[in-house]
Each structure stands twice: as C-alpha cells, then as structure tokens.
PDB file of N, CA and C in Angstrom:
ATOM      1  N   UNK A   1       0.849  -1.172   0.000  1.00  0.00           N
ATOM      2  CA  UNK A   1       0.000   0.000   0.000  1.00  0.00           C
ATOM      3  C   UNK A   1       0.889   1.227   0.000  1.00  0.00           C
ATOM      4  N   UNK A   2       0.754   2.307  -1.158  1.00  0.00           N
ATOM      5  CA  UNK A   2       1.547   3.354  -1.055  1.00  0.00           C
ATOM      6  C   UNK A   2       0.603   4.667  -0.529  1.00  0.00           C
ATOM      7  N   UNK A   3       1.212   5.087   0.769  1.00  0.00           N
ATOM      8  CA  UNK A   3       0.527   6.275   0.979  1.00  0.00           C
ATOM      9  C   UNK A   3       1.068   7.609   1.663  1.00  0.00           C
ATOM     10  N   UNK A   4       0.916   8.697   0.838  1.00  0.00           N
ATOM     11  CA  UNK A   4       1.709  10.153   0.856  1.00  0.00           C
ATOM     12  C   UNK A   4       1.125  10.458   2.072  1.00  0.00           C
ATOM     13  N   UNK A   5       2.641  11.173   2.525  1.00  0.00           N
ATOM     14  CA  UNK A   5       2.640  11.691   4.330  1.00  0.00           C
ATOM     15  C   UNK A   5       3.012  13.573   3.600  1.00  0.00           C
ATOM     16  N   UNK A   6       2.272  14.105   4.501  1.00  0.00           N
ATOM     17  CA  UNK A   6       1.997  15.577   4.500  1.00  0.00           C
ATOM     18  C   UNK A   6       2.563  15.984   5.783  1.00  0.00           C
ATOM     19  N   UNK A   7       4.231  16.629   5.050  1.00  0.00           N
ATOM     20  CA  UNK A   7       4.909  17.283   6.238  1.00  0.00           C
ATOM     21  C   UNK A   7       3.842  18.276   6.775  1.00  0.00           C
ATOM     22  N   UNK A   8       3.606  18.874   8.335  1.00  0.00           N
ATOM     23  CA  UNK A   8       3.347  19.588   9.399  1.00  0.00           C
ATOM     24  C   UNK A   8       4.686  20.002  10.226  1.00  0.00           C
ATOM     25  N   UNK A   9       4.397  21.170  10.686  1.00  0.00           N
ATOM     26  CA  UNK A   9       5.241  22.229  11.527  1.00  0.00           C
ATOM     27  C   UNK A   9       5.648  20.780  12.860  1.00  0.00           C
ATOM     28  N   UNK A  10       4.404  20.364  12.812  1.00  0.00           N
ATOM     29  CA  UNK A  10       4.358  19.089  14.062  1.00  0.00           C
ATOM     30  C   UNK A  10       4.469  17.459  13.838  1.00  0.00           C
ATOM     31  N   UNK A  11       4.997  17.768  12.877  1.00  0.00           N
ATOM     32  CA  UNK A  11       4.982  15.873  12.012  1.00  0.00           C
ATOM     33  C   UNK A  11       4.452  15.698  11.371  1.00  0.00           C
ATOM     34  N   UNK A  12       4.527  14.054  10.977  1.00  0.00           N
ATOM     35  CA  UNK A  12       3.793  14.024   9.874  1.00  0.00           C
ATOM     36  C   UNK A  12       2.523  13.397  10.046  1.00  0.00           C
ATOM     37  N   UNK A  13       1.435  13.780   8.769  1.00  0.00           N
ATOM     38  CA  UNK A  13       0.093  13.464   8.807  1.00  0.00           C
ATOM     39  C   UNK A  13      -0.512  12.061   7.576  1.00  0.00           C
ATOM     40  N   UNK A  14      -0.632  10.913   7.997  1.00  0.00           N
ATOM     41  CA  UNK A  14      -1.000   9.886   6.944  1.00  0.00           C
ATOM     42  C   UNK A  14      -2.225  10.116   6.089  1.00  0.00           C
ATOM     43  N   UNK A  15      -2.077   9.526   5.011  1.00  0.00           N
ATOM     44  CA  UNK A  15      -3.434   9.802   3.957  1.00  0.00           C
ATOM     45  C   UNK A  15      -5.050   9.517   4.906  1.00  0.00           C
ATOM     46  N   UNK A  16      -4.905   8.106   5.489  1.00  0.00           N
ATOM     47  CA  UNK A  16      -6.038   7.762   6.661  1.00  0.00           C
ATOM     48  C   UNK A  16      -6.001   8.996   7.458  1.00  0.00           C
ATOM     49  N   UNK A  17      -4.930   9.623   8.084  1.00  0.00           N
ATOM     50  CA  UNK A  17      -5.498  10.458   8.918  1.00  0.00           C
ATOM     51  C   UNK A  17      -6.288  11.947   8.360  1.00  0.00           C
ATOM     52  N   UNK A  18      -5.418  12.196   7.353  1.00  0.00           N
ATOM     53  CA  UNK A  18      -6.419  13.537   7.027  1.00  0.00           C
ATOM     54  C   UNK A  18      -8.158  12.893   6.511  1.00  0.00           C
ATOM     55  N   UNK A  19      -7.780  11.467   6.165  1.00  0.00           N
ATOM     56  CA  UNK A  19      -9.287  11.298   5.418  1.00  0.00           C
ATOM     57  C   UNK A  19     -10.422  11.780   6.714  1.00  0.00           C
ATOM     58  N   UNK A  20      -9.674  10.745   8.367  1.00  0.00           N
ATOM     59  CA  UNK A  20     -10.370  11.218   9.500  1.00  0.00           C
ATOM     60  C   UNK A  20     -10.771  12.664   9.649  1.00  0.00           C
ATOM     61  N   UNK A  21      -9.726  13.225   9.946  1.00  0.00           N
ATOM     62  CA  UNK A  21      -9.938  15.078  10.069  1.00  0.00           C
ATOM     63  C   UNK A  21     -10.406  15.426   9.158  1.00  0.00           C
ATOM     64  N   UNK A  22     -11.015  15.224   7.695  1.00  0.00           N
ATOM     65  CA  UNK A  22     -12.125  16.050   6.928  1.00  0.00           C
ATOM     66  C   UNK A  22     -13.661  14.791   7.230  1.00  0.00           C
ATOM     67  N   UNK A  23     -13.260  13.739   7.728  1.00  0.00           N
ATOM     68  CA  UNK A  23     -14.280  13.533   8.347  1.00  0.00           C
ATOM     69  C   UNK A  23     -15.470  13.903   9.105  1.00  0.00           C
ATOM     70  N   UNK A  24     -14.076  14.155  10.072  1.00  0.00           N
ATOM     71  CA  UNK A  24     -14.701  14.845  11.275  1.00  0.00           C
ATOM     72  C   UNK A  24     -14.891  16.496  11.097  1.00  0.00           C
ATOM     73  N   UNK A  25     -14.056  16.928  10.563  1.00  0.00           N
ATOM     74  CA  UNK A  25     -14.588  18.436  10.216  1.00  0.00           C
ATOM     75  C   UNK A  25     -16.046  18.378   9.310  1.00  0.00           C
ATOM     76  N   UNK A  26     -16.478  17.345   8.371  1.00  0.00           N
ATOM     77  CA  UNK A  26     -17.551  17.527   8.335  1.00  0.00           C
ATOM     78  C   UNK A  26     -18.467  17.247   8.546  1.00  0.00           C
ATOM     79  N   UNK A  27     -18.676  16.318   9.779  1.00  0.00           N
ATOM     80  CA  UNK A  27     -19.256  15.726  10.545  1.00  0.00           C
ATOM     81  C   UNK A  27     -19.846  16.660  11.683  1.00  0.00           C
ATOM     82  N   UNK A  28     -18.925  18.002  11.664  1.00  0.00           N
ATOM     83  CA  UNK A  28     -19.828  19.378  12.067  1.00  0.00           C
ATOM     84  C   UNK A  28     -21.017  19.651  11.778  1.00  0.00           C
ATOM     85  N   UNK A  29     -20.834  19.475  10.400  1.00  0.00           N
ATOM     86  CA  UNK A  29     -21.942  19.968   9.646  1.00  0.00           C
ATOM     87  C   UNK A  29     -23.297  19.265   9.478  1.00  0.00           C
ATOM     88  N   UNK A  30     -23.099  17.641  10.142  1.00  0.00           N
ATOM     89  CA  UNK A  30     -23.980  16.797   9.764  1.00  0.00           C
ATOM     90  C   UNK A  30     -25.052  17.551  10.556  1.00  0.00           C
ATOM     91  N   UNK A  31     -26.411  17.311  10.299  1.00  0.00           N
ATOM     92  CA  UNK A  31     -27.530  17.837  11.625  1.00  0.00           C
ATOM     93  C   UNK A  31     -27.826  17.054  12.349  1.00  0.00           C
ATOM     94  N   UNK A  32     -28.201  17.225  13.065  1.00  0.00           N
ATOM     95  CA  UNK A  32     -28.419  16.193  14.391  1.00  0.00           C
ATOM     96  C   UNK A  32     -30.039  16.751  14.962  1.00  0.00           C
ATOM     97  N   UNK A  33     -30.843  15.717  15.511  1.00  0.00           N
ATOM     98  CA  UNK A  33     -32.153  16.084  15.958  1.00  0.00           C
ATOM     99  C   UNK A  33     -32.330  15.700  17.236  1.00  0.00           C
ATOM    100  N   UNK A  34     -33.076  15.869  17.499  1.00  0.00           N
ATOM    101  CA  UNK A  34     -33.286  16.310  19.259  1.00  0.00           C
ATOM    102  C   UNK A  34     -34.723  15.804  19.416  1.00  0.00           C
ATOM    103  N   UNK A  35     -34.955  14.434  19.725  1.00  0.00           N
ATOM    104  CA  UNK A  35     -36.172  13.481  19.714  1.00  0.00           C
ATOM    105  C   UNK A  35     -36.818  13.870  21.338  1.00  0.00           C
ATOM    106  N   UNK A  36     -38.111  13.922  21.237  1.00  0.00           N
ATOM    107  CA  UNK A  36     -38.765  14.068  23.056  1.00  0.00           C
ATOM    108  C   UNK A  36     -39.373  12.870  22.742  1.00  0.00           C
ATOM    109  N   UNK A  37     -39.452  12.012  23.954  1.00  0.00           N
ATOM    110  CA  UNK A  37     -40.180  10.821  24.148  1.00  0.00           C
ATOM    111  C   UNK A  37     -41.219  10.827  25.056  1.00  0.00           C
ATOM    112  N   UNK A  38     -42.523  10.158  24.770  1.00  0.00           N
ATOM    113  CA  UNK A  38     -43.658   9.945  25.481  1.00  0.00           C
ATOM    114  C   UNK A  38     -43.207   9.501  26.881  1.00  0.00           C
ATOM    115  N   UNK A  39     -43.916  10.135  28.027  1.00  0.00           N
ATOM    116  CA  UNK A  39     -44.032   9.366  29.181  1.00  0.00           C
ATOM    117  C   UNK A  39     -44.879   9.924  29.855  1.00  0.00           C
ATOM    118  N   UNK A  40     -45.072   8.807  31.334  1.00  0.00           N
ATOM    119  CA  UNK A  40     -46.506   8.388  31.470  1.00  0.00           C
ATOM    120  C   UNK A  40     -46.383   9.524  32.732  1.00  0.00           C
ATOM    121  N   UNK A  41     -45.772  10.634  32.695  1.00  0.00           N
ATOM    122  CA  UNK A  41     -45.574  11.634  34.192  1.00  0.00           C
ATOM    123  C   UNK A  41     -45.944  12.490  33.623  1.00  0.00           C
ATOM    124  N   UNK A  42     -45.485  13.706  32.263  1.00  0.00           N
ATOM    125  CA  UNK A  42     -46.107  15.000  32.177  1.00  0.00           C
ATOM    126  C   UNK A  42     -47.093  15.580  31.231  1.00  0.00           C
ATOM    127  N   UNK A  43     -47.978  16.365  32.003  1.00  0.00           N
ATOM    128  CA  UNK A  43     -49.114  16.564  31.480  1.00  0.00           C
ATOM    129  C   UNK A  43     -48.728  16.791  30.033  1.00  0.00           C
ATOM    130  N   UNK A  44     -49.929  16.911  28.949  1.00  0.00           N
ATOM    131  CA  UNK A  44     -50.082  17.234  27.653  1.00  0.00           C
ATOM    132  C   UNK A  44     -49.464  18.967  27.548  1.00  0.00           C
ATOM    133  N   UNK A  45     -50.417  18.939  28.465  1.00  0.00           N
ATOM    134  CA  UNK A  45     -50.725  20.882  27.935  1.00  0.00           C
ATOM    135  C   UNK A  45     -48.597  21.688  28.613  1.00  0.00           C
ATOM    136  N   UNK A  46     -48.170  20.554  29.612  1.00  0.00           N
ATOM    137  CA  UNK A  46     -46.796  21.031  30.463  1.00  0.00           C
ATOM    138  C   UNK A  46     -46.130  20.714  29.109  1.00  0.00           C
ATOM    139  N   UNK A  47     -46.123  19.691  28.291  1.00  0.00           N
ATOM    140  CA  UNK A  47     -45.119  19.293  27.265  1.00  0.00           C
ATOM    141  C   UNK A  47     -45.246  20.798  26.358  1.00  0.00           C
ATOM    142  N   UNK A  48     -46.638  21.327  25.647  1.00  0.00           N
ATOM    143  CA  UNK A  48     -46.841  22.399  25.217  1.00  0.00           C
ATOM    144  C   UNK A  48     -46.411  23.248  25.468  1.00  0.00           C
ATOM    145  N   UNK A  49     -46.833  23.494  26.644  1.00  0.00           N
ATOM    146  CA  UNK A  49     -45.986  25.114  27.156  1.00  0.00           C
ATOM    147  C   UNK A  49     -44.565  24.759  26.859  1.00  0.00           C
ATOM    148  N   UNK A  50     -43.839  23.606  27.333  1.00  0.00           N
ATOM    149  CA  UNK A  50     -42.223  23.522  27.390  1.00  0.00           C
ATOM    150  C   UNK A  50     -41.961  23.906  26.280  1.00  0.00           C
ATOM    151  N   UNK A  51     -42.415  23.218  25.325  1.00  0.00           N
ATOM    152  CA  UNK A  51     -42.521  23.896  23.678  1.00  0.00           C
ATOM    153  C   UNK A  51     -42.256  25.255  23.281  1.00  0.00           C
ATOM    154  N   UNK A  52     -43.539  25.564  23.180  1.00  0.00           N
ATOM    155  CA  UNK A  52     -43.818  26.666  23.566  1.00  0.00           C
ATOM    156  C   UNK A  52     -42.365  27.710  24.095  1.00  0.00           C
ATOM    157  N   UNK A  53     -42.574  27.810  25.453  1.00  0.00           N
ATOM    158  CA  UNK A  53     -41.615  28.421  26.421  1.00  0.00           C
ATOM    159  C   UNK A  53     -40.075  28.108  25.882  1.00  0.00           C
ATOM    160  N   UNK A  54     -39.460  26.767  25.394  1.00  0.00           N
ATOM    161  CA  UNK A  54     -38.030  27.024  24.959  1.00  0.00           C
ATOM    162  C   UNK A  54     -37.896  27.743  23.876  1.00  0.00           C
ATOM    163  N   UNK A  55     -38.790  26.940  22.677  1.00  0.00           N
ATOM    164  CA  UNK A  55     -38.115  26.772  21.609  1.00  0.00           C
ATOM    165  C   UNK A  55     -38.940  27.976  20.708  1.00  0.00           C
ATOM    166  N   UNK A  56     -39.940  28.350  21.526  1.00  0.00           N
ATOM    167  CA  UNK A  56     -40.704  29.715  20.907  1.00  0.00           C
ATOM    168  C   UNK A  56     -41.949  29.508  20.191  1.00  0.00           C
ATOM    169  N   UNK A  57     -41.933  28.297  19.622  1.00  0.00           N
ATOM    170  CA  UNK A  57     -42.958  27.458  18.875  1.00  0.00           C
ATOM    171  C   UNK A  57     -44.462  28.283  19.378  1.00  0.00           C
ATOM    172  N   UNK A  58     -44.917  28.725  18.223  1.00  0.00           N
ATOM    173  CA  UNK A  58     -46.326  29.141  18.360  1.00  0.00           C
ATOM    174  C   UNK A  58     -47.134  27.832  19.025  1.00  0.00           C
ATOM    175  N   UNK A  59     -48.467  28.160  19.432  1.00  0.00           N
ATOM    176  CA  UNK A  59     -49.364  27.643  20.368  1.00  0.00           C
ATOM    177  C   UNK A  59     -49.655  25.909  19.318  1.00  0.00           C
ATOM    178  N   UNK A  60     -49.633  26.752  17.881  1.00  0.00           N
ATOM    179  CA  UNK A  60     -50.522  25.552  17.340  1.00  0.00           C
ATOM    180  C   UNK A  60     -48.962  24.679  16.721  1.00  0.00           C
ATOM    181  N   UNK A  61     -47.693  24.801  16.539  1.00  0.00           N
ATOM    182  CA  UNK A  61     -46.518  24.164  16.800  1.00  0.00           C
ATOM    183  C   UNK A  61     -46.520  23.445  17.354  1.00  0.00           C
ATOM    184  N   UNK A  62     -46.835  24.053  18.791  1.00  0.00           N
ATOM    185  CA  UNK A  62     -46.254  23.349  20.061  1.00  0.00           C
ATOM    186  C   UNK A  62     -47.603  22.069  20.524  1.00  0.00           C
ATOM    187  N   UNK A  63     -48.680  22.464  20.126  1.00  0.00           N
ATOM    188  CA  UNK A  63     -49.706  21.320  20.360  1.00  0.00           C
ATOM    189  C   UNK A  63     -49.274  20.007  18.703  1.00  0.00           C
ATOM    190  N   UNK A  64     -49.141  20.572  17.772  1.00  0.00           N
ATOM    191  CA  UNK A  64     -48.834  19.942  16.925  1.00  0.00           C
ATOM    192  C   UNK A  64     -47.489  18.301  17.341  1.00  0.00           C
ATOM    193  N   UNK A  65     -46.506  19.233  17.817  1.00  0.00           N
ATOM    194  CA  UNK A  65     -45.280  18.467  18.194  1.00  0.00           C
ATOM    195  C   UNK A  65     -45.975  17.439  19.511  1.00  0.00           C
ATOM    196  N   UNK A  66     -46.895  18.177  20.529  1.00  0.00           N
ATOM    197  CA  UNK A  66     -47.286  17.343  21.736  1.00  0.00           C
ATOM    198  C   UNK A  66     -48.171  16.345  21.364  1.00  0.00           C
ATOM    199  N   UNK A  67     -48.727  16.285  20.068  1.00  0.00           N
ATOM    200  CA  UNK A  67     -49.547  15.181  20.118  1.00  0.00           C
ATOM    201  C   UNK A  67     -48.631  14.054  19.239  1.00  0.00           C
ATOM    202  N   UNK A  68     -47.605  15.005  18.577  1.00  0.00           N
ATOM    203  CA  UNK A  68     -47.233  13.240  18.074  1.00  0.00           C
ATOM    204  C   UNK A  68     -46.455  12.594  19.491  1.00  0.00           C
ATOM    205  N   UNK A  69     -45.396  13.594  20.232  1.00  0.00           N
ATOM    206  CA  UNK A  69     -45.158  12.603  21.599  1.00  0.00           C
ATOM    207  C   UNK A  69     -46.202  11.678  21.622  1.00  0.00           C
ATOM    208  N   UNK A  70     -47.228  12.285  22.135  1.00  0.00           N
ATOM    209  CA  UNK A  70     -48.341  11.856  22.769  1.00  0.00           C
ATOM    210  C   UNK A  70     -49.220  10.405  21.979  1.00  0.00           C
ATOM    211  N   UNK A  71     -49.392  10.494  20.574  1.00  0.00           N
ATOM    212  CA  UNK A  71     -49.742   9.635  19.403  1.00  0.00           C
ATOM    213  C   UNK A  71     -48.487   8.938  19.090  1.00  0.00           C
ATOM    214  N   UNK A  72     -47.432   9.218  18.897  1.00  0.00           N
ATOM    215  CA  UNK A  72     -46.689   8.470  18.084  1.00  0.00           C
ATOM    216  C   UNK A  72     -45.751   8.240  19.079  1.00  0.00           C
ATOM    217  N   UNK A  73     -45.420   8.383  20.447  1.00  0.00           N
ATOM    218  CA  UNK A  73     -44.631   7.738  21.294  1.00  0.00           C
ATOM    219  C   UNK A  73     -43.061   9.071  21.412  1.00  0.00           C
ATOM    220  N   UNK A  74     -43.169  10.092  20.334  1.00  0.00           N
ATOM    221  CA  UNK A  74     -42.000  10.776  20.166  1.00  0.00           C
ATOM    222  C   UNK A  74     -42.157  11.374  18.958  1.00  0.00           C
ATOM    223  N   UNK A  75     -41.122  13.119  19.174  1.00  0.00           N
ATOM    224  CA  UNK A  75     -41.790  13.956  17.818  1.00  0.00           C
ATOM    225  C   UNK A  75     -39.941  14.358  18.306  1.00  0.00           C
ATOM    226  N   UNK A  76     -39.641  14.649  16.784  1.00  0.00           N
ATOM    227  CA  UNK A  76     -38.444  15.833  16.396  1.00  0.00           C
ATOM    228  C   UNK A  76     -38.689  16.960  16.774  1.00  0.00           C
ATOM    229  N   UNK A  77     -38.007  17.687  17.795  1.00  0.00           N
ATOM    230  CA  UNK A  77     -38.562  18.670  18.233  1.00  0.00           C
ATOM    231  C   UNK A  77     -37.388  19.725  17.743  1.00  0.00           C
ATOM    232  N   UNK A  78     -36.455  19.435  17.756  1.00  0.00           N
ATOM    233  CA  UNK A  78     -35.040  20.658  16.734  1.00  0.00           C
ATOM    234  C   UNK A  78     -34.400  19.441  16.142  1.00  0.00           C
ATOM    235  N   UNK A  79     -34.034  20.740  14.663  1.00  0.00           N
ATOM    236  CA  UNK A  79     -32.940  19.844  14.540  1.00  0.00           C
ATOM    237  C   UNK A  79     -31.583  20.593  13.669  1.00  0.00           C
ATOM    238  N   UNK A  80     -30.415  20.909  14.142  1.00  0.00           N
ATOM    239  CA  UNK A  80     -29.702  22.010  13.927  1.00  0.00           C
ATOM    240  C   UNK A  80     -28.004  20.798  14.425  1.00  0.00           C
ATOM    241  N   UNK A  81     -27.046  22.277  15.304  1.00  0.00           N
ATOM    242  CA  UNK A  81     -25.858  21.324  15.181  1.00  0.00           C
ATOM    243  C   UNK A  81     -25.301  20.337  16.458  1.00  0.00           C
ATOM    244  N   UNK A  82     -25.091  20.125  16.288  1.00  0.00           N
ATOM    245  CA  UNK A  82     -24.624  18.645  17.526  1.00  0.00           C
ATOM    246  C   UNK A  82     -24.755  19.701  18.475  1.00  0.00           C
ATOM    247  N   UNK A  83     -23.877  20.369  18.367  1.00  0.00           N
ATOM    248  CA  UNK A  83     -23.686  21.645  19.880  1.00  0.00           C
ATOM    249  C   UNK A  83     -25.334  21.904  20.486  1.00  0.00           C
ATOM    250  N   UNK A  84     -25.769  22.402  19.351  1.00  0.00           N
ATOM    251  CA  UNK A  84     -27.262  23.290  19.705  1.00  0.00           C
ATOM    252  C   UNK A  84     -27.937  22.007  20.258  1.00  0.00           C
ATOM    253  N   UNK A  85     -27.970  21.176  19.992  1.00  0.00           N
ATOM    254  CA  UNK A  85     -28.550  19.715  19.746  1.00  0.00           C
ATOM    255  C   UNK A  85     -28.377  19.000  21.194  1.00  0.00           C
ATOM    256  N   UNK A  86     -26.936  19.119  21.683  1.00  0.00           N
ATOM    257  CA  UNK A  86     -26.798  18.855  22.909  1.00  0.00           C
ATOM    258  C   UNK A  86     -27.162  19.518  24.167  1.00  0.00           C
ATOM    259  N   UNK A  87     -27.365  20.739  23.632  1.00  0.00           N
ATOM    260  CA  UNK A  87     -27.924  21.910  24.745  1.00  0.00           C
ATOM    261  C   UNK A  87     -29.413  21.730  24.864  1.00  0.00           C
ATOM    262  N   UNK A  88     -30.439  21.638  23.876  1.00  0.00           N
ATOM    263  CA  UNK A  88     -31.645  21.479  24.100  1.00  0.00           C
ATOM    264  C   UNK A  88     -31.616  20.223  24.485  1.00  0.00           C
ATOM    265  N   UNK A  89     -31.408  19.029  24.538  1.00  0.00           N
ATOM    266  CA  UNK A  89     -31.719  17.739  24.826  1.00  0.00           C
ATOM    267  C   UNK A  89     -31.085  17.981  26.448  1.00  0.00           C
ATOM    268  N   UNK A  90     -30.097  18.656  26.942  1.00  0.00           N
ATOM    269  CA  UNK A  90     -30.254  19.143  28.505  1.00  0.00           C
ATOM    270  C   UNK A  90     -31.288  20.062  28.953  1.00  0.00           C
ATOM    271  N   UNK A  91     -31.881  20.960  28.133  1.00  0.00           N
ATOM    272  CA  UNK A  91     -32.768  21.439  28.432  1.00  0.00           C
ATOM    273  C   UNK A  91     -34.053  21.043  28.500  1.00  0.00           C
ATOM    274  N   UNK A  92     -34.249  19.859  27.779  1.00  0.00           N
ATOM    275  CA  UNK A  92     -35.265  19.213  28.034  1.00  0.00           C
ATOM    276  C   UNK A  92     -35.478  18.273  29.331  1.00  0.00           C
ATOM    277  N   UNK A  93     -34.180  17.691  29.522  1.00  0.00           N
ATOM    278  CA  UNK A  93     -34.029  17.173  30.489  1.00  0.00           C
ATOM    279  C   UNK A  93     -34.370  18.016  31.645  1.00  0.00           C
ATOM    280  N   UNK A  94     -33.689  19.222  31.626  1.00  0.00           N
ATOM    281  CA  UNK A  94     -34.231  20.434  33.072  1.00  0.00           C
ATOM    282  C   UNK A  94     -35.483  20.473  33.285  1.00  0.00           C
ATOM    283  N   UNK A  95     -36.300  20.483  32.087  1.00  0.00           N
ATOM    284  CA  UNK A  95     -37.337  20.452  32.070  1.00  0.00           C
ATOM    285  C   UNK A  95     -38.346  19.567  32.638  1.00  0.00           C
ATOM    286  N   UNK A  96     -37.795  18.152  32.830  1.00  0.00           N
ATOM    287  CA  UNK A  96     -38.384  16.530  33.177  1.00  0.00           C
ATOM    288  C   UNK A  96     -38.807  15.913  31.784  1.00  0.00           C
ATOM    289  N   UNK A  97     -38.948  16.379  30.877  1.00  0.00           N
ATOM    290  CA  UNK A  97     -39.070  15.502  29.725  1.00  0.00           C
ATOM    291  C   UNK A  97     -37.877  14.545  29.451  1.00  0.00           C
ATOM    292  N   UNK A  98     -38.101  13.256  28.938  1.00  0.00           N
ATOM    293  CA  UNK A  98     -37.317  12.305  28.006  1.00  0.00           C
ATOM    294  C   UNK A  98     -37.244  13.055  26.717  1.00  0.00           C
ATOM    295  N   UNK A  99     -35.567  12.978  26.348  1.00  0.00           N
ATOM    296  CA  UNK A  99     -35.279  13.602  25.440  1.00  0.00           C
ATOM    297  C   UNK A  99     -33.851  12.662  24.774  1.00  0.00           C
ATOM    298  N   UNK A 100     -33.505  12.941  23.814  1.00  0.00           N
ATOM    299  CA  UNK A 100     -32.287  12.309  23.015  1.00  0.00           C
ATOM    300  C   UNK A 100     -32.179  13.070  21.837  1.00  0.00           C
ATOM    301  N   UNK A 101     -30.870  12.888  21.269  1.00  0.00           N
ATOM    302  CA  UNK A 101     -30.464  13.315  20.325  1.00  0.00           C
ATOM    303  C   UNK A 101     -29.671  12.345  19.294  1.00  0.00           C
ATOM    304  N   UNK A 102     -29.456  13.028  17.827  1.00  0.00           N
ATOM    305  CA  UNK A 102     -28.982  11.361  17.373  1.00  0.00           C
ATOM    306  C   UNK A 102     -28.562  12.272  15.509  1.00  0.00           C
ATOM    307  N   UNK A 103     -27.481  11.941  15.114  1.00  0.00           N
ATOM    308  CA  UNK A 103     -27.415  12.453  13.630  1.00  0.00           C
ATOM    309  C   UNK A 103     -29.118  11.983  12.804  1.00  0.00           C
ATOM    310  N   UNK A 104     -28.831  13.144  12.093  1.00  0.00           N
ATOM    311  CA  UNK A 104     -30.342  12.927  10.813  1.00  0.00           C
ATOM    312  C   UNK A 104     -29.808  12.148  10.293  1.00  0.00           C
ATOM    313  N   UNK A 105     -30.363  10.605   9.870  1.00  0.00           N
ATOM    314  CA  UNK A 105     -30.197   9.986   8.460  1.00  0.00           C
ATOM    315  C   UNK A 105     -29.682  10.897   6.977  1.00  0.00           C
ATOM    316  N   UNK A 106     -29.057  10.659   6.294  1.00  0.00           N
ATOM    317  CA  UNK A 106     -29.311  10.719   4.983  1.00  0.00           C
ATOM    318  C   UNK A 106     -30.140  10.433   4.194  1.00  0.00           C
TER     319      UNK A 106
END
C-alpha cells in the first residue's frame, strides 16, 4: 500500500489520517435532531408550554409536536448542530421531559 505523508510544523500526517480530520470536520456539519419521548408523568398541555416556552414554537406548533409525543410515542422537536442539539436535549431534560439526540439519516 503506497501512501503520501503531509509534512506539518508538528509531524507528519498519513493519507487515513487527514481522510479522518475532513471527516470529522464535516461531521460538524452533519444535523443532528433532538427526539422528546412519550411518558406516562407530564401533562399534555406542560409538554406544550415547554414547547412553547423554549423553543418559541407558536401555540398551534407546540400542540402539533405534543400530540405526536403523545400519538406516536415521540416527535423531532429541533434539529440544527450537535452543539445546539446537545444543549436542548439538557434542556429538556431540566425540564423533566425524556429527550435524546442522534445524527439525521441521509
């Protein structure tokens, strides 16, 4: 296997490794979503307001998103960058909701 090394100020860098580091540099970019899950503790109308109250979501948004929890077991509630992604899925958590996050499919 022949593979070109890319002098650095700090050594050298293998073909595998830069493939990693534009990997991962664009693996920034991937979006990531921020899933709320049904459970059997908070009210309908508390999931709404939370809605509502974080993420700004107008009235009929935020009932929209609470009934699929509510119907479908779990609704996409953001979906933006890992960072943002990790902050609301703690904020949901502050909140008492079940929450997760997870890259968007392709």
């Amino acid at each position: 296997m022949n593979t070109t090394a890319v002098t650095l100020s700090t050594g050298t860098l293998e073909d595998t490794d830069l493939d990693t580091t534009l990997e991962n540099i664009l693996a920034t970019d991937t979006p990531w979503k921020v899933i709320v899950w049904n459970d059997p503790v908070n009210l309908m109308t508390y999931v709404s307001y939370i809605f509502r109250s974080h993420f700004g979501y107008s009235r009929a948004r935020a009932e929209e998103l609470m009934l699929q929890v509510h119907n479908n077991g779990k609704a996409i509630v953001f979906t933006g960058s890992r960072e943002d992604a990790e902050k609301h899925t703690q904020a949901m958590h502050a909140w008492g909701l079940l929450a997760t996050f997870e890259k968007v499919d392709n």
